[in-house]
PDB file of N, CA and C in Angstrom:
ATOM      1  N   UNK A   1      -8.987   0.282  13.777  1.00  0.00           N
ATOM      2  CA  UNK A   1      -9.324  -0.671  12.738  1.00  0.00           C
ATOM      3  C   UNK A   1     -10.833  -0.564  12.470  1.00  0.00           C
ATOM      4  N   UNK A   2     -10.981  -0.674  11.176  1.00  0.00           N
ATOM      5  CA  UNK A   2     -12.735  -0.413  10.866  1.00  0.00           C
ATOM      6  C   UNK A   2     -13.114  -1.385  11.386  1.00  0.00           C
ATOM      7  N   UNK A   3     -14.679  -1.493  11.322  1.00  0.00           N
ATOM      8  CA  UNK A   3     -15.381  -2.551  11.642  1.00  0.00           C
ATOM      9  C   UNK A   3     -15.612  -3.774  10.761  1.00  0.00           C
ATOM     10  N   UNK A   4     -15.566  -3.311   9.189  1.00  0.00           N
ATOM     11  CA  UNK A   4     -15.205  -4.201   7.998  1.00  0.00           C
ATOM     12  C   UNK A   4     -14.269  -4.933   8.212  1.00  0.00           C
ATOM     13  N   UNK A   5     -12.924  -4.251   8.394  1.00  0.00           N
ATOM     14  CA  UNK A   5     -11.845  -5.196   8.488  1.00  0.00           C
ATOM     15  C   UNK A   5     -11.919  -6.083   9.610  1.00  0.00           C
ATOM     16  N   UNK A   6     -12.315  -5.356  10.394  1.00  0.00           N
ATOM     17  CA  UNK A   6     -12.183  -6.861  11.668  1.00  0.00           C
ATOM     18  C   UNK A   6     -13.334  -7.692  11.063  1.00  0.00           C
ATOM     19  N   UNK A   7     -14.165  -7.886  10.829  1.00  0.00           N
ATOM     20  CA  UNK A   7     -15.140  -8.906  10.090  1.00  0.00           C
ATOM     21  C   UNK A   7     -14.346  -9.711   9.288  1.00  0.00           C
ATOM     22  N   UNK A   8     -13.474  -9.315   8.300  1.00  0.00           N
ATOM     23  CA  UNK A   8     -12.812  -9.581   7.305  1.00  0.00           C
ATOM     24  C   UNK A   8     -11.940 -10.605   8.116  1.00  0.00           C
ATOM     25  N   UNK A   9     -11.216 -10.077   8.927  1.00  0.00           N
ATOM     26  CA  UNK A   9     -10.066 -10.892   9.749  1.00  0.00           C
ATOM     27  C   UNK A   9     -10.842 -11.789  10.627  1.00  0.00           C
ATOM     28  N   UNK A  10     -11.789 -11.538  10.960  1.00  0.00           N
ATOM     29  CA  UNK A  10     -12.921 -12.776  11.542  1.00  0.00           C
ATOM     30  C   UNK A  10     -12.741 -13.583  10.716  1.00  0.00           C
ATOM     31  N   UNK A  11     -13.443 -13.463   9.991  1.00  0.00           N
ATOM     32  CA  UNK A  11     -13.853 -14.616   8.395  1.00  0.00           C
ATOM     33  C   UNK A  11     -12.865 -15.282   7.874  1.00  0.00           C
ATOM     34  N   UNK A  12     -11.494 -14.459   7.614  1.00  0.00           N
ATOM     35  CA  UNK A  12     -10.135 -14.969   7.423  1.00  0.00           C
ATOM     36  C   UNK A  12      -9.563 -15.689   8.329  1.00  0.00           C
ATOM     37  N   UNK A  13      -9.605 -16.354   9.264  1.00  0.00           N
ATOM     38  CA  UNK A  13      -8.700 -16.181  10.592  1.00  0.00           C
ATOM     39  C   UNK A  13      -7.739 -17.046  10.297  1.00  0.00           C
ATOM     40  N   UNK A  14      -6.320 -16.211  10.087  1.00  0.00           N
ATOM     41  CA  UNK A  14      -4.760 -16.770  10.140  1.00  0.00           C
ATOM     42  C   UNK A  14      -4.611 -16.368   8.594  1.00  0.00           C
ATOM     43  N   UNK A  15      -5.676 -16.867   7.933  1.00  0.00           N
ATOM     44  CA  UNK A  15      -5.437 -16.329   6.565  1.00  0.00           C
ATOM     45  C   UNK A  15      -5.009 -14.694   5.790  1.00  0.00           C
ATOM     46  N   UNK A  16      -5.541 -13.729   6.778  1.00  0.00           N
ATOM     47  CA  UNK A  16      -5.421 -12.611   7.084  1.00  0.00           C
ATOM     48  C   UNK A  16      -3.958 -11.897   7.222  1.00  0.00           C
ATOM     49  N   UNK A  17      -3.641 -12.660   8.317  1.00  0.00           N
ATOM     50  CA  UNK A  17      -2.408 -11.952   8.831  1.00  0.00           C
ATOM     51  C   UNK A  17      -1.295 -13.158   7.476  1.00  0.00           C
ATOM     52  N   UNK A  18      -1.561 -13.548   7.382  1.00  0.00           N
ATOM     53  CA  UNK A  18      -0.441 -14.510   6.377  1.00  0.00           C
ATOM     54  C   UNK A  18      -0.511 -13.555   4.704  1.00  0.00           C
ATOM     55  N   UNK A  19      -1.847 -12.995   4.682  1.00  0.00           N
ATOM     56  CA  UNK A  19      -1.426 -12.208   3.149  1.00  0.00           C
ATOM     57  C   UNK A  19      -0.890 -11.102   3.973  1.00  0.00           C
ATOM     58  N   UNK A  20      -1.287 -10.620   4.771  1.00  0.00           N
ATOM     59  CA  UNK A  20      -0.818  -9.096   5.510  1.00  0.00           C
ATOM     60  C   UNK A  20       0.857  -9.259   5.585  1.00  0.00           C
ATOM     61  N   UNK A  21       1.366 -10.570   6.111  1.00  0.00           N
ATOM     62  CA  UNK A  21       2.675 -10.693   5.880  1.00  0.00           C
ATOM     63  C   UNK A  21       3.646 -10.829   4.899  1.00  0.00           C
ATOM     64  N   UNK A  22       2.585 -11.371   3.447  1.00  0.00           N
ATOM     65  CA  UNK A  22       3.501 -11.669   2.466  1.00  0.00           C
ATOM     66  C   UNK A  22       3.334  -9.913   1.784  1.00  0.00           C
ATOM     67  N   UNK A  23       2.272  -9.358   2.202  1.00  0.00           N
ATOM     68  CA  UNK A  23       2.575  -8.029   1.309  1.00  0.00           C
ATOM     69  C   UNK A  23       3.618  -7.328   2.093  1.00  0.00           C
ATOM     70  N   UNK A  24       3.515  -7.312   3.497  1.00  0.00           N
ATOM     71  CA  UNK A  24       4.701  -6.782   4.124  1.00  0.00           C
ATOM     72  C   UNK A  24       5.918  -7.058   3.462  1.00  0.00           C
ATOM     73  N   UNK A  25       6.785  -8.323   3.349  1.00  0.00           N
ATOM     74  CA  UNK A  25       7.576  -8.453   2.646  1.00  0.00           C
ATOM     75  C   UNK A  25       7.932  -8.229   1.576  1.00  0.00           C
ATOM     76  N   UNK A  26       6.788  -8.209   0.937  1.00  0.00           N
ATOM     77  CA  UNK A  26       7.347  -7.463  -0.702  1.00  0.00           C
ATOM     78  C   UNK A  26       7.316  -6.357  -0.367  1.00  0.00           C
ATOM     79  N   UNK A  27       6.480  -5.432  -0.015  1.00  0.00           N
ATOM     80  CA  UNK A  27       6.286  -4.707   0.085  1.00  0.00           C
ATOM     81  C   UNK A  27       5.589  -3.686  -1.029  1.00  0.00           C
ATOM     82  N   UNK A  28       5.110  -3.745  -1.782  1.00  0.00           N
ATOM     83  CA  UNK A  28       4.744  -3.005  -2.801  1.00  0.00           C
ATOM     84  C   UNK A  28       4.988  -1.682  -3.104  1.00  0.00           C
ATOM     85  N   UNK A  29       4.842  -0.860  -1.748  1.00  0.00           N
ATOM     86  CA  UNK A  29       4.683   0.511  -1.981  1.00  0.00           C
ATOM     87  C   UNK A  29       5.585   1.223  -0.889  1.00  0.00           C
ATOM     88  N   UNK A  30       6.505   0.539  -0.506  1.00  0.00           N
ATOM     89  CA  UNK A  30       7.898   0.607  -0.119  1.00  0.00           C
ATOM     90  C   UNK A  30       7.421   1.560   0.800  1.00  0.00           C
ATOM     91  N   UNK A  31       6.487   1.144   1.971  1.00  0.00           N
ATOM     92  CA  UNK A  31       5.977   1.974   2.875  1.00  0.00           C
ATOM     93  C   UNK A  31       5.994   0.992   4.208  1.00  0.00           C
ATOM     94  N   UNK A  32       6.783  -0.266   4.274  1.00  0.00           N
ATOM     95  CA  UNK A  32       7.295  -0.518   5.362  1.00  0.00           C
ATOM     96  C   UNK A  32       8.300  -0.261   5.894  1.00  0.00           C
ATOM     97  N   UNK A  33       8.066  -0.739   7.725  1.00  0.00           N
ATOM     98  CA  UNK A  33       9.425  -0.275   8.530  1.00  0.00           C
ATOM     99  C   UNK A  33       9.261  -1.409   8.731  1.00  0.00           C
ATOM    100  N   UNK A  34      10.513  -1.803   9.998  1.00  0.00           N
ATOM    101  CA  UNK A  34      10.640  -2.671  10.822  1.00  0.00           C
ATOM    102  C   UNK A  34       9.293  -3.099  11.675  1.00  0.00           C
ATOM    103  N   UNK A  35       8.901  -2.616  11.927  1.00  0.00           N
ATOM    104  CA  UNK A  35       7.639  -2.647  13.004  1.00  0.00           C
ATOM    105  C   UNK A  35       6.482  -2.227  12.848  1.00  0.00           C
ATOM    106  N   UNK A  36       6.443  -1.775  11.626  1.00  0.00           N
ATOM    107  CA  UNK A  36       4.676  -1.839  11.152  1.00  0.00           C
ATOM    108  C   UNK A  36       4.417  -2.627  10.052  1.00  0.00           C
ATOM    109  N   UNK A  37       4.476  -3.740  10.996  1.00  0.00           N
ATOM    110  CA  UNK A  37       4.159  -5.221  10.092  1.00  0.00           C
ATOM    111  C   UNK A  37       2.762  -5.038  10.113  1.00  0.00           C
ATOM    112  N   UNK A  38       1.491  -4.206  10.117  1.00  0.00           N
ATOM    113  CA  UNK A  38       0.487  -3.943  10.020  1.00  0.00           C
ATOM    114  C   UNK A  38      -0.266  -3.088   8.883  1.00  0.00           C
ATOM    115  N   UNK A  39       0.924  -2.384   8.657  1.00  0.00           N
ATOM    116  CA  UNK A  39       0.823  -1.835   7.147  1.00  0.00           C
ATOM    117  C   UNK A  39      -0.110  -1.779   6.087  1.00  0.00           C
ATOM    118  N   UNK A  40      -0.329  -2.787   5.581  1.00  0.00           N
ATOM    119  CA  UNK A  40      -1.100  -3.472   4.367  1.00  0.00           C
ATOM    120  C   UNK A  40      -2.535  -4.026   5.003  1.00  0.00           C
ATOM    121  N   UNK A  41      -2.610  -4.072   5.773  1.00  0.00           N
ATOM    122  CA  UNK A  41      -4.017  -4.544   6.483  1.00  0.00           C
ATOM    123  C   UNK A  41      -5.452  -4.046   5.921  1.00  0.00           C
ATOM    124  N   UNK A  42      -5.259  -2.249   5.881  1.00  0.00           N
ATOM    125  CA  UNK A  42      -6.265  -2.310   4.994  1.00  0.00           C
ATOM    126  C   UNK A  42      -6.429  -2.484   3.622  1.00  0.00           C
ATOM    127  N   UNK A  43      -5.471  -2.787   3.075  1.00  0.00           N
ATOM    128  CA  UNK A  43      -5.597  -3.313   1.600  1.00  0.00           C
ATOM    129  C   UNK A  43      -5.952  -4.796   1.412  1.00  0.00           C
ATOM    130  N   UNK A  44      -5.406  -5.406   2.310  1.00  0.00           N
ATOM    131  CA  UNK A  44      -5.718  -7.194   3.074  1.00  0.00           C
ATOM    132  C   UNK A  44      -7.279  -6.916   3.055  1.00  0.00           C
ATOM    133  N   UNK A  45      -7.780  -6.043   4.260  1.00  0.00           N
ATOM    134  CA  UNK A  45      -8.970  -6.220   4.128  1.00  0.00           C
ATOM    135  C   UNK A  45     -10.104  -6.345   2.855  1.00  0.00           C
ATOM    136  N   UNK A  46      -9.741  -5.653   1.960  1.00  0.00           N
ATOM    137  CA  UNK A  46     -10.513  -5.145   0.783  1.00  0.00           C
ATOM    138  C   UNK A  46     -10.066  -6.190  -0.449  1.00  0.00           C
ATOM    139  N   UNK A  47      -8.879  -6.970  -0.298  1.00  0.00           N
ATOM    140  CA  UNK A  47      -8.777  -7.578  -1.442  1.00  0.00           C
ATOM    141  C   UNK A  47      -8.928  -9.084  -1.013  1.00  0.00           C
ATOM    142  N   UNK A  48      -9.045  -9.804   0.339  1.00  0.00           N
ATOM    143  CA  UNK A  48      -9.455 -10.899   0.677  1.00  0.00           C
ATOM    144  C   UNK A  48     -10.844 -11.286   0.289  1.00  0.00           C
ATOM    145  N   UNK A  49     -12.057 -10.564   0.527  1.00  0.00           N
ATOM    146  CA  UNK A  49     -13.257 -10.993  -0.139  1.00  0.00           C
ATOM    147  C   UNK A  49     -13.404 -10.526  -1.436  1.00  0.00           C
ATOM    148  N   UNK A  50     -12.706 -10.158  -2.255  1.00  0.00           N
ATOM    149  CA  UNK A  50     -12.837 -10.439  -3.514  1.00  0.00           C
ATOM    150  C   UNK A  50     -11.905 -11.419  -4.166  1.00  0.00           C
ATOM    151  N   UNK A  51     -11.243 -12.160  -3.533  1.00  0.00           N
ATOM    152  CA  UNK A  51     -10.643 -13.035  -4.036  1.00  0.00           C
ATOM    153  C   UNK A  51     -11.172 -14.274  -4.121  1.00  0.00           C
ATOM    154  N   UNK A  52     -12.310 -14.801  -3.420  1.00  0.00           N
ATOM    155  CA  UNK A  52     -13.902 -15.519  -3.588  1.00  0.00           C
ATOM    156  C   UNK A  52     -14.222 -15.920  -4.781  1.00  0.00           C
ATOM    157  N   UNK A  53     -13.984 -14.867  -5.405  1.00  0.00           N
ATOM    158  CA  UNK A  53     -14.483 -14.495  -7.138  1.00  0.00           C
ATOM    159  C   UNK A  53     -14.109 -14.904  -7.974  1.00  0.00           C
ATOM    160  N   UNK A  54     -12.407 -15.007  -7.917  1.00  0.00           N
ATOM    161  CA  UNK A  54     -11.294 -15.070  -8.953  1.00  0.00           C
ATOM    162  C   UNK A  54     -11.126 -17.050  -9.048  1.00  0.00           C
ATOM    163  N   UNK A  55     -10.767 -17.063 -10.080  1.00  0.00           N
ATOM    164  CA  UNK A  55     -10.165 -18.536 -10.565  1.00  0.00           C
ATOM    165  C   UNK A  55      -9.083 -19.171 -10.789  1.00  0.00           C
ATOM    166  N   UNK A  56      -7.994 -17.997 -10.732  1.00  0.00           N
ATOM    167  CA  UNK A  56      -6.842 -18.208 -11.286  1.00  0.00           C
ATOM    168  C   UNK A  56      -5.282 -17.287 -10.634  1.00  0.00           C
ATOM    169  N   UNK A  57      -4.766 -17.443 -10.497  1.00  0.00           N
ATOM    170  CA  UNK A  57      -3.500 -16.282  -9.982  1.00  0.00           C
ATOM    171  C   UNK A  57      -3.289 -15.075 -10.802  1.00  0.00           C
ATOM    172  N   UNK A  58      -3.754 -14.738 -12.113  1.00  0.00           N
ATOM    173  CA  UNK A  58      -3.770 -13.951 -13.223  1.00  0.00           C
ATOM    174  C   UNK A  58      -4.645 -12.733 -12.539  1.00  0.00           C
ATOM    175  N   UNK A  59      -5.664 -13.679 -11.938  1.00  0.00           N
ATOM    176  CA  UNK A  59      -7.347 -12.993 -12.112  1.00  0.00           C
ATOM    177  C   UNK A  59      -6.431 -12.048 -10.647  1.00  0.00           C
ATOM    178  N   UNK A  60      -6.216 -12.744  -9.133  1.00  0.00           N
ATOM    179  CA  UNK A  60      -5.811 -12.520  -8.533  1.00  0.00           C
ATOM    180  C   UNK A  60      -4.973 -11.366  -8.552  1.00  0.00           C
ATOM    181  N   UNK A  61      -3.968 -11.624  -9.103  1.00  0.00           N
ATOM    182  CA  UNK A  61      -3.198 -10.174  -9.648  1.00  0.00           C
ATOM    183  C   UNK A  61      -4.180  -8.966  -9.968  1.00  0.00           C
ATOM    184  N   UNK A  62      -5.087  -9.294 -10.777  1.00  0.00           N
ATOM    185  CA  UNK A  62      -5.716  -7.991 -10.965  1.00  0.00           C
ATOM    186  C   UNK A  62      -6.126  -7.453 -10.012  1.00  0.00           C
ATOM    187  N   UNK A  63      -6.815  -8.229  -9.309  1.00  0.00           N
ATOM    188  CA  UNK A  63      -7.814  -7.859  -8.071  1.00  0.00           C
ATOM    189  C   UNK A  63      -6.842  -7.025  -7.305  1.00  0.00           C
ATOM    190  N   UNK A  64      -5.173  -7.455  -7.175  1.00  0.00           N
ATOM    191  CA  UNK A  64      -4.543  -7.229  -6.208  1.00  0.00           C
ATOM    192  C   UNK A  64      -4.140  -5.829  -6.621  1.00  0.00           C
ATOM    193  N   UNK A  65      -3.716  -5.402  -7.473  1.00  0.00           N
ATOM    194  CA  UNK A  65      -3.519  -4.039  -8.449  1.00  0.00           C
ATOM    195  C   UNK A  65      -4.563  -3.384  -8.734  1.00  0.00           C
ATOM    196  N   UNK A  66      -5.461  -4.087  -8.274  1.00  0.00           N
ATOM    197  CA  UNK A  66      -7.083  -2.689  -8.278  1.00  0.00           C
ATOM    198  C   UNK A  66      -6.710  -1.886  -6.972  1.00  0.00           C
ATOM    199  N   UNK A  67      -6.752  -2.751  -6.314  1.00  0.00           N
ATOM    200  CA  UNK A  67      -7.022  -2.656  -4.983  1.00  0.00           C
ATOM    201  C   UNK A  67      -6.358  -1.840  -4.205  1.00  0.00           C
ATOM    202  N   UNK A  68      -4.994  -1.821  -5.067  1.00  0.00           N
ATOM    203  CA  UNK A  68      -3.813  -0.676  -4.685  1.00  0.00           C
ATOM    204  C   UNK A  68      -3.526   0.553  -5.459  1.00  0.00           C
ATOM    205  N   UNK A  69      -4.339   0.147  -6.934  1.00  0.00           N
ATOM    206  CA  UNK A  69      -4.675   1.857  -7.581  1.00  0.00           C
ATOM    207  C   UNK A  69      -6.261   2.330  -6.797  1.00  0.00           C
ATOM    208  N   UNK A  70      -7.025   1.694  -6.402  1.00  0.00           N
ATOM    209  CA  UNK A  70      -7.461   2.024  -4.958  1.00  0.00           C
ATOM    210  C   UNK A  70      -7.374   3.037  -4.334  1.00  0.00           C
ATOM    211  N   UNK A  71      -6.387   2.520  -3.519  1.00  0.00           N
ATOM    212  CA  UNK A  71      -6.179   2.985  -2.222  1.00  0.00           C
ATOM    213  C   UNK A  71      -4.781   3.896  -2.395  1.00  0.00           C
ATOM    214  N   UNK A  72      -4.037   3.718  -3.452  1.00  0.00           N
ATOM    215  CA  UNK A  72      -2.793   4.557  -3.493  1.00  0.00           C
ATOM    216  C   UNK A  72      -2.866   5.474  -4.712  1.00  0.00           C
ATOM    217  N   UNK A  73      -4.066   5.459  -5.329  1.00  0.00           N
ATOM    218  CA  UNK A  73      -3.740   6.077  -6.921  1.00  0.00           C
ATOM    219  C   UNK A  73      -3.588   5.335  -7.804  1.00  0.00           C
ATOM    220  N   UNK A  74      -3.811   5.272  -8.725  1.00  0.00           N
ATOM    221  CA  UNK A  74      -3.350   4.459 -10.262  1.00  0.00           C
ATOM    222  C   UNK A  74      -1.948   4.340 -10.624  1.00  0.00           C
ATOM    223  N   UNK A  75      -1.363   5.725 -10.265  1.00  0.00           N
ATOM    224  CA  UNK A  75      -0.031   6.471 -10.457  1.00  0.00           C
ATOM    225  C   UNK A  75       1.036   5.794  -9.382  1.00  0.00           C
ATOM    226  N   UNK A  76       0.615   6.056  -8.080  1.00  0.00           N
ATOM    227  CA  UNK A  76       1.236   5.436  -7.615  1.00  0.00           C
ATOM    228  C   UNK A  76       1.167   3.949  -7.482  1.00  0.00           C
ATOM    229  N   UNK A  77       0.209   3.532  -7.586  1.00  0.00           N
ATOM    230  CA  UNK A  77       0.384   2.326  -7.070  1.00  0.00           C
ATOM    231  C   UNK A  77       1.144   0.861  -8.708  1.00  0.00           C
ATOM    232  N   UNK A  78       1.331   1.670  -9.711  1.00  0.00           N
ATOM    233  CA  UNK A  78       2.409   1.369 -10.520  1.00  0.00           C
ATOM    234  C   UNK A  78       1.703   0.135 -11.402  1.00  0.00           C
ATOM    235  N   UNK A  79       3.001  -0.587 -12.267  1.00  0.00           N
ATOM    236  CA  UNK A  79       2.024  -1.484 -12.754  1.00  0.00           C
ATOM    237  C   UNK A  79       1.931  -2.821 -12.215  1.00  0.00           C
ATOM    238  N   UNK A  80       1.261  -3.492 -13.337  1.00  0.00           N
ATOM    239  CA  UNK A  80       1.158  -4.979 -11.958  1.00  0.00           C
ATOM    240  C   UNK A  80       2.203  -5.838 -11.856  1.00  0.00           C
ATOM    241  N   UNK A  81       3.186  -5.438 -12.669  1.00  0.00           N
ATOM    242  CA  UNK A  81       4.945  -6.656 -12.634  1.00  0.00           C
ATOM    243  C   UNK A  81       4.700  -5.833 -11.005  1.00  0.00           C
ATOM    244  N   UNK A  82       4.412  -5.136 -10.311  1.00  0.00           N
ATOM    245  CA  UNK A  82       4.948  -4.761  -9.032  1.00  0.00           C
ATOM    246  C   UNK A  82       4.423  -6.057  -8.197  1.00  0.00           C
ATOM    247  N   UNK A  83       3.140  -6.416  -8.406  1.00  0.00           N
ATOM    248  CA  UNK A  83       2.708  -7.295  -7.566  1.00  0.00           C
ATOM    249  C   UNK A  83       2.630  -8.645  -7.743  1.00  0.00           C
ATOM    250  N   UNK A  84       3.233  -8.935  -8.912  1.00  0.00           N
ATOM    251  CA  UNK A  84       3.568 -10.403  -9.564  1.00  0.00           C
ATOM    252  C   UNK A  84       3.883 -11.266  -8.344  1.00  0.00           C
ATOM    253  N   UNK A  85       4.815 -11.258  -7.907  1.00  0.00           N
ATOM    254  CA  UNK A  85       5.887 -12.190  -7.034  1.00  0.00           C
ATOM    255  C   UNK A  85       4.614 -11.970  -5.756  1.00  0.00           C
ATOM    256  N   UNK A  86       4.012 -10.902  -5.078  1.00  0.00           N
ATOM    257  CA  UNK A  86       3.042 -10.832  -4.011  1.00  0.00           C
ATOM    258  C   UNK A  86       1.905 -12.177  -4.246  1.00  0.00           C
ATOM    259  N   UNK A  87       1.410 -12.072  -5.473  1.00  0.00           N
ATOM    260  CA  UNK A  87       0.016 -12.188  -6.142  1.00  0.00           C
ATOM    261  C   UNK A  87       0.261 -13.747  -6.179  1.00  0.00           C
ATOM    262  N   UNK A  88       2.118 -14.308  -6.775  1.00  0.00           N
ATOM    263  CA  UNK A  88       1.773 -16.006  -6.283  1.00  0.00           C
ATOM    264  C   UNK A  88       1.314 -16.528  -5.280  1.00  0.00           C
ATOM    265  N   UNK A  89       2.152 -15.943  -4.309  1.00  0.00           N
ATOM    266  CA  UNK A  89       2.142 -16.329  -2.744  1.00  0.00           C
ATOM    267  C   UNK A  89       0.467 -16.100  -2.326  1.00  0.00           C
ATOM    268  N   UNK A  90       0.484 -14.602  -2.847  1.00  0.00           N
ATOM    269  CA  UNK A  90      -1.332 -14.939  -1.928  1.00  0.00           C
ATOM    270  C   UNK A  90      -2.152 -15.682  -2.564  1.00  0.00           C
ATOM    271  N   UNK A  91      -1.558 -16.287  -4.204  1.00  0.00           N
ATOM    272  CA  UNK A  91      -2.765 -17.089  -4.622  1.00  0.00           C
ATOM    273  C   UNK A  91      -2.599 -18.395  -3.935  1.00  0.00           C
ATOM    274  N   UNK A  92      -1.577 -18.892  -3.493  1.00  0.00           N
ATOM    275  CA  UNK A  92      -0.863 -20.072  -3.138  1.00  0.00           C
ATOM    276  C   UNK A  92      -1.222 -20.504  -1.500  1.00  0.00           C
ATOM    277  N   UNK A  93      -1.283 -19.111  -0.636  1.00  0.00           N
ATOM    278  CA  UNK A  93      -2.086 -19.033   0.726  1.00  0.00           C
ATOM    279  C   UNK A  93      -3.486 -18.806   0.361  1.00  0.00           C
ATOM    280  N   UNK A  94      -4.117 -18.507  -0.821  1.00  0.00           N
ATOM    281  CA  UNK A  94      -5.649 -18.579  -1.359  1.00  0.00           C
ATOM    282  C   UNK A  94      -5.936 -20.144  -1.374  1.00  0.00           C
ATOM    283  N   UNK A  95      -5.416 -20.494  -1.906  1.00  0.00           N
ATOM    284  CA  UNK A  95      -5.618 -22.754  -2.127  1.00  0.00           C
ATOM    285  C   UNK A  95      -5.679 -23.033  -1.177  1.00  0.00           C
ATOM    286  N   UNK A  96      -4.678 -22.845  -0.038  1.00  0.00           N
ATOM    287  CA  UNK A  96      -4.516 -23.634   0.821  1.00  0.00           C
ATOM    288  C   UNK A  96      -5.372 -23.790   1.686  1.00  0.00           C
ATOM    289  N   UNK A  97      -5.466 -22.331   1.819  1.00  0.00           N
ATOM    290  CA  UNK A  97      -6.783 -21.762   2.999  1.00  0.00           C
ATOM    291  C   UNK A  97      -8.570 -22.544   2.137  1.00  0.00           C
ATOM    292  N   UNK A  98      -8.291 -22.435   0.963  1.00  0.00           N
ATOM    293  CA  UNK A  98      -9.879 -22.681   0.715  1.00  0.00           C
ATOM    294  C   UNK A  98      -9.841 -24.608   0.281  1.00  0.00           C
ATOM    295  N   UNK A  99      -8.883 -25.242   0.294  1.00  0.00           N
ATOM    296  CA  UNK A  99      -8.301 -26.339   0.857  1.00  0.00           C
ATOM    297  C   UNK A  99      -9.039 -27.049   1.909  1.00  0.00           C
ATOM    298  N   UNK A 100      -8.258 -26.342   3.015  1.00  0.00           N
ATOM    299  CA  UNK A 100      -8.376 -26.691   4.127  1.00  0.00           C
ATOM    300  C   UNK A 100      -9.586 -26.238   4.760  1.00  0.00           C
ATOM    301  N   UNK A 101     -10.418 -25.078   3.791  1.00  0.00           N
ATOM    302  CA  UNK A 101     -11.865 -25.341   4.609  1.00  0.00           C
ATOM    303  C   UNK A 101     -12.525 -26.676   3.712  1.00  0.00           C
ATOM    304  N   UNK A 102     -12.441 -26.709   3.095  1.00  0.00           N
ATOM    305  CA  UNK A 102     -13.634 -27.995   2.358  1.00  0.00           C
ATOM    306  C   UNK A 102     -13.341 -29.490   3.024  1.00  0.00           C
TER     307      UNK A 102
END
């Protein structure tokens, strides 16, 4: 694990592994198994502090579809109806978490 990401998962803590899980489940890029519920972590890492930024679940989505033409290609990583249903949930664990710090 880089040294970024563990910072990241510092800074996040619980918040982290809760988007890491909801992308697991969708899965986006149909590159989970059973047991590498760890998967998405570095994409977790890279799209948690830019989500700081965003205002809205729209904005979110984008961020979340950068982040995976990124790291997977433009090509692959498809368009953003892929990450729709991902992008509520993490905006929805985004509130809560920035919620419950204030």
């Amino acid at each position: 694990m880089s040294v970024e990401r563990v910072r990241v998962k510092q800074r996040y803590e619980g918040l982290f592994d809760q988007i890491s899980a909801i992308l697991f489940r969708h899965d986006p890029m149909d590159i989970s198994g059973e047991d590498n519920t760890d998967e998405y972590e570095p994409e977790v890492g890279t799209i948690l502090p830019r989500l700081e930024k965003v205002s809205s679940e729209e904005e979110a989505l984008a961020v979340i579809h950068q982040e995976f033409g990124r790291w997977f290609g433009e090509d692959l990583a498809g368009s953003k109806s892929r990450y729709k249903d991902a992008a509520a949930e993490i905006w929805s664990a985004w509130l809560s978490y920035k919620e419950a710090q204030s």
